[in-house]
Protein backbone atom coordinates (compact mmCIF):
# COMPACT_ATOMS: atom_id res chain seq x y z
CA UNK A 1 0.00 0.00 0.00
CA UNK A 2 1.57 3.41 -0.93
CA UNK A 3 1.74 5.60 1.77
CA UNK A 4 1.84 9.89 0.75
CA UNK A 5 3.72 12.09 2.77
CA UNK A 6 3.48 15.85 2.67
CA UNK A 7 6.86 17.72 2.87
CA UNK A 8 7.61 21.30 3.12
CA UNK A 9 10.20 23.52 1.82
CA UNK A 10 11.37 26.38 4.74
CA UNK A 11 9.68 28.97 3.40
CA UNK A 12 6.18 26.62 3.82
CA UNK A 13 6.91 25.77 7.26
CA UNK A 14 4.93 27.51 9.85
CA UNK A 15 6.94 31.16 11.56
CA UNK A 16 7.22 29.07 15.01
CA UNK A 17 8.80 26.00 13.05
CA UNK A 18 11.41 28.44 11.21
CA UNK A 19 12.23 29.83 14.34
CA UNK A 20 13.55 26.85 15.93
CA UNK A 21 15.06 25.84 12.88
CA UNK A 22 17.01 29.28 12.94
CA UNK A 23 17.97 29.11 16.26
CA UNK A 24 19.39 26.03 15.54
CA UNK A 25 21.26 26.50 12.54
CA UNK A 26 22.71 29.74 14.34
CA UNK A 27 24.16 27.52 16.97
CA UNK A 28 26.28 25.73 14.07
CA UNK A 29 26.71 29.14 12.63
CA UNK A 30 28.39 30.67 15.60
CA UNK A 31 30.50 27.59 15.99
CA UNK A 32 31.68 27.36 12.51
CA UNK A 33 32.41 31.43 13.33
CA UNK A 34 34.75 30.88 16.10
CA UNK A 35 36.40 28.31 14.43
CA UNK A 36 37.40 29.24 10.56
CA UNK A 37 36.82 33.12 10.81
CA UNK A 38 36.97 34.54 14.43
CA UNK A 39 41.00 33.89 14.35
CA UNK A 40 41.15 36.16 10.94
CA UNK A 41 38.84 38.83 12.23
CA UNK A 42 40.92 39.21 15.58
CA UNK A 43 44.20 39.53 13.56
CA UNK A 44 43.00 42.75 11.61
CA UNK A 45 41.37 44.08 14.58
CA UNK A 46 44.55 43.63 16.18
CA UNK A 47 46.63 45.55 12.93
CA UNK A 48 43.91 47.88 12.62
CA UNK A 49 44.32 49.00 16.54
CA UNK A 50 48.06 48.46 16.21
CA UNK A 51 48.29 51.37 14.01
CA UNK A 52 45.79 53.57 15.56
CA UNK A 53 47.57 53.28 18.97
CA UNK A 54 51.62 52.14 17.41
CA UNK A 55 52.35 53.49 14.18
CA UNK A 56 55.13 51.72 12.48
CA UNK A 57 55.10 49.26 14.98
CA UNK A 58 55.59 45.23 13.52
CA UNK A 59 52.53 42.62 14.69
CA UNK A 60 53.50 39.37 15.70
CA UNK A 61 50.22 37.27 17.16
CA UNK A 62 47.21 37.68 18.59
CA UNK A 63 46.03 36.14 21.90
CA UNK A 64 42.84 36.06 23.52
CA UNK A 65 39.75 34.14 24.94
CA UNK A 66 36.52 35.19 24.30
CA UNK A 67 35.16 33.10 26.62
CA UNK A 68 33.36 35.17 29.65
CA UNK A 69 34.97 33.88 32.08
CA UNK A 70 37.99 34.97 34.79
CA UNK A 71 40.86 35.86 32.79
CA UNK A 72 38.98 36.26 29.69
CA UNK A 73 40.37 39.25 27.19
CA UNK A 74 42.97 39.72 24.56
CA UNK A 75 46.49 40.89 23.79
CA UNK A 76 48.35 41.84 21.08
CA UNK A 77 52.21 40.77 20.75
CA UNK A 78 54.31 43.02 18.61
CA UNK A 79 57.36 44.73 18.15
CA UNK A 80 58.61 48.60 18.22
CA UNK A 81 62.47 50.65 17.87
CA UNK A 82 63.13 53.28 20.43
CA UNK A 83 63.04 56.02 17.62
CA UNK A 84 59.18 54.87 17.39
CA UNK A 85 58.49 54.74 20.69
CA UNK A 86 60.28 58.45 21.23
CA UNK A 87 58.31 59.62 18.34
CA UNK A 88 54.63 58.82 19.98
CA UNK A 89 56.22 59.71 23.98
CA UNK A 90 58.58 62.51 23.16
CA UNK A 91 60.60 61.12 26.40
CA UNK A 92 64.32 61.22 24.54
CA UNK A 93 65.81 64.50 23.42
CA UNK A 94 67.35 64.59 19.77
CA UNK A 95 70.92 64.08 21.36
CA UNK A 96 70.26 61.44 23.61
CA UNK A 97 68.35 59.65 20.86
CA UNK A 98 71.41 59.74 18.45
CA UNK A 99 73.09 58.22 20.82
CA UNK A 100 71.48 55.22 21.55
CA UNK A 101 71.12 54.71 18.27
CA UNK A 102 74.76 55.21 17.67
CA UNK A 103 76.33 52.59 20.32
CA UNK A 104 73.20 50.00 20.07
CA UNK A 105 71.81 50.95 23.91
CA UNK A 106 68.88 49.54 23.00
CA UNK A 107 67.57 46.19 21.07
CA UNK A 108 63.91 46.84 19.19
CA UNK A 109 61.15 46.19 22.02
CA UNK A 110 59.03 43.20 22.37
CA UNK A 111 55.82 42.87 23.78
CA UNK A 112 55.27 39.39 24.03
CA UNK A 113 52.58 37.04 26.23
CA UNK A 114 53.86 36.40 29.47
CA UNK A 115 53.67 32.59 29.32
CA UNK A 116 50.65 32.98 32.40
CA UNK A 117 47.10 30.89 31.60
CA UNK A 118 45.34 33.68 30.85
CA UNK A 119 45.24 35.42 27.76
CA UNK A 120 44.02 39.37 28.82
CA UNK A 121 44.99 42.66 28.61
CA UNK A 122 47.72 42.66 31.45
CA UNK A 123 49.22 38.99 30.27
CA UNK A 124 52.06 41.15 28.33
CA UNK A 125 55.43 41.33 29.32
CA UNK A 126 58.14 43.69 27.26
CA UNK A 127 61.56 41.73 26.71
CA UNK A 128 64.57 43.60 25.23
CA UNK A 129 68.42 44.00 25.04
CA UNK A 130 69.94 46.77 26.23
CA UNK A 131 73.43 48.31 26.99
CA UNK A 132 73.37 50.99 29.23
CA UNK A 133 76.62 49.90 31.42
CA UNK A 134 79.24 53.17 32.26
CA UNK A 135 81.38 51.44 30.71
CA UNK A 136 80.64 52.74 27.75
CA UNK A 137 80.00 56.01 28.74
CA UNK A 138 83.63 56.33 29.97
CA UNK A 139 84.79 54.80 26.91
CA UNK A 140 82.84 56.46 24.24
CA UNK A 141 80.17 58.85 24.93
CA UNK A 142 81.47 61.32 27.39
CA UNK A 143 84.83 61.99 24.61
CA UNK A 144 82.61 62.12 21.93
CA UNK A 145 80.08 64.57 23.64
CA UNK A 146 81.83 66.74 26.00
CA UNK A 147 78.73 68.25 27.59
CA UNK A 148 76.86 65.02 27.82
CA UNK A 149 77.79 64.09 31.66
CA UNK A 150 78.10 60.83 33.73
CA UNK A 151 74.18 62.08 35.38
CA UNK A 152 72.84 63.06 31.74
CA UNK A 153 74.13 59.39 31.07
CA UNK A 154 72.14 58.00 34.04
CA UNK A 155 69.09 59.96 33.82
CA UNK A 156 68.57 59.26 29.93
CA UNK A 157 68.46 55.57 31.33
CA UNK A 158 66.51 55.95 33.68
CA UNK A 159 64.12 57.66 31.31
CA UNK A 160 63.77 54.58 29.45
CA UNK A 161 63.70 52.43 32.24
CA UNK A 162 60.77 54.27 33.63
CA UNK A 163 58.82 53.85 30.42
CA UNK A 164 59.18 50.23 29.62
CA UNK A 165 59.44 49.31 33.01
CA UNK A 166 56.29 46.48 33.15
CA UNK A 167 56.29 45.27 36.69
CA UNK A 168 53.25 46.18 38.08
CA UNK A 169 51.17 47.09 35.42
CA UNK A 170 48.12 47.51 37.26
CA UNK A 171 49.26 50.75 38.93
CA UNK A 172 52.15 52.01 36.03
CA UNK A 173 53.08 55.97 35.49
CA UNK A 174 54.13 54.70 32.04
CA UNK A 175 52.06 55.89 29.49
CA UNK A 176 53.49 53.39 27.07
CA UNK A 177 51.69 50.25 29.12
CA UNK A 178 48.65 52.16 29.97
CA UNK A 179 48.71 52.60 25.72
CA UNK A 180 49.34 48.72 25.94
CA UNK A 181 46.40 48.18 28.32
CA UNK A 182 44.05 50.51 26.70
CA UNK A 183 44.68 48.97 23.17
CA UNK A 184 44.22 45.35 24.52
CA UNK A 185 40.73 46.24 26.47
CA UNK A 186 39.60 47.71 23.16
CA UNK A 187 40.26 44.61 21.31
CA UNK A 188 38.68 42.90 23.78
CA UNK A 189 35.59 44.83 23.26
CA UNK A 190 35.84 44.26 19.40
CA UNK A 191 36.21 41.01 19.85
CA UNK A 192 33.28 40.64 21.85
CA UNK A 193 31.55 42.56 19.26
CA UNK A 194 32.07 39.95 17.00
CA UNK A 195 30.76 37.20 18.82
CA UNK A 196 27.22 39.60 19.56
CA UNK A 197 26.26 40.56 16.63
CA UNK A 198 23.53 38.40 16.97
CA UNK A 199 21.54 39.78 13.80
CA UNK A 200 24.75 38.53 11.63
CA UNK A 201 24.05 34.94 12.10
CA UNK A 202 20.72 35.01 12.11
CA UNK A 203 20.48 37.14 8.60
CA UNK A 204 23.41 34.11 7.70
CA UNK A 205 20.82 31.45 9.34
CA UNK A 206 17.75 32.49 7.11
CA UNK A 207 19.63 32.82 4.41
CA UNK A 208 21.31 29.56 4.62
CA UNK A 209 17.75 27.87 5.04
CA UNK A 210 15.90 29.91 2.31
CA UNK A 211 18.03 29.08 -0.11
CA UNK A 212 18.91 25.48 1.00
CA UNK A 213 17.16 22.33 -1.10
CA UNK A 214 16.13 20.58 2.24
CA UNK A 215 12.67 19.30 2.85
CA UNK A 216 11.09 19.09 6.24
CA UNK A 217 8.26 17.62 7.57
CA UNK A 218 5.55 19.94 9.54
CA UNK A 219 7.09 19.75 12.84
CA UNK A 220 10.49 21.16 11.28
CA UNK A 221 12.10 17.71 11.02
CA UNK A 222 14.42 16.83 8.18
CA UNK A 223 13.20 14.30 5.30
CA UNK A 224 16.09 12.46 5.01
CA UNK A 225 14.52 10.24 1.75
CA UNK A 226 15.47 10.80 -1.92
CA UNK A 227 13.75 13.55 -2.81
CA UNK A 228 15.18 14.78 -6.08
């Protein structure tokens, strides 16, 4: 005995039925999301800020996780010169600048994850070289620039020290890691961004279904016959 079946395409299904068909091809959405595109997205959200906030300055990686929890966030990894850095702060004068850049003080700076579990806007640590020892002071600079003296020496160091200095973050005078901070929390926010834009994968969701070749039965369940 033949049995008939009546199947629907989406668009025939009733509004409550497409809803929970939405909701549930949103679900696979979002996960397909986080894993092929959200990586991408964070990387020129990262260059875009980068450049906004560091001009000149190289990116490396991206870190964060977007997953609401304690020690949730982002940071960006990257690398700067001192003649970049001194363009932005202004903390160098044009002598002292020359000479760092002369005798190699300085290595470029690195702002790199601190190997912690989290991945947030304070997981950052800066790691350079640098060369600052009076020995070559008494060597080189103070023949070479007769009215730079032993305490010009010492306070153009400590100049530098005080800026990339990243030990306790969470209460720095440094504007260069507040910058840091500030351009990590704002990621953060784009990221999050990303994730919420819940009318993105639901405009993706209907249009997946409208245009898909699947029939359903009334209550929104799949034929899974031959039904070419």
């Amino acid at each position: 005995m033949e049995k008939k079946i009546k199947l629907y395409k989406f668009n025939e299904l009733e509004k409550d039925i497409q809803d929970k068909l939405v909701e549930k091809e949103k679900e696979l959405e979002y996960e397909s999301f986080c894993e092929w595109q959200l990586e991408d997205l964070m990387e020129e959200e990262s260059k875009d800020l980068l450049k906004q906030y560091f001009n000149n300055a190289t990116f490396n990686k991206v870190y964060y996780d977007l997953s609401y929890s304690q020690g949730s966030g982002s940071m960006i990894a990257f690398t700067i010169n001192i003649k970049d850095i001194n363009n932005k702060y202004h903390i160098l004068s044009d002598e002292e600048l020359e000479i760092i850049q002369k005798y190699d003080l300085i290595s470029d700076i690195e702002i790199i994850h601190d190997n912690s579990l989290y991945q947030h806007e304070y997981t950052f640590k800066i790691s350079c070289y640098s060369d600052f020892t009076m020995d070559i002071y008494n060597e080189d600079i103070k023949y070479e620039y007769k009215d730079f003296k032993e305490k010009d020496y010492t306070n153009m160091i400590q100049k530098i020290e005080n800026l990339i200095n990243n030990y306790n973050k969470h209460y720095t005078d440094s504007q260069f890691i507040k910058d840091i901070i500030n351009m990590n929390e704002e990621l953060t926010q784009r990221g999050y961004a990303l994730l919420e834009d819940d009318d993105y994968f639901t405009q993706i969701s209907y249009e997946y279904l409208e245009n898909d070749d699947k029939l359903y039965f009334k209550n929104g369940d799949i034929y899974k016959g031959d039904y070419e």
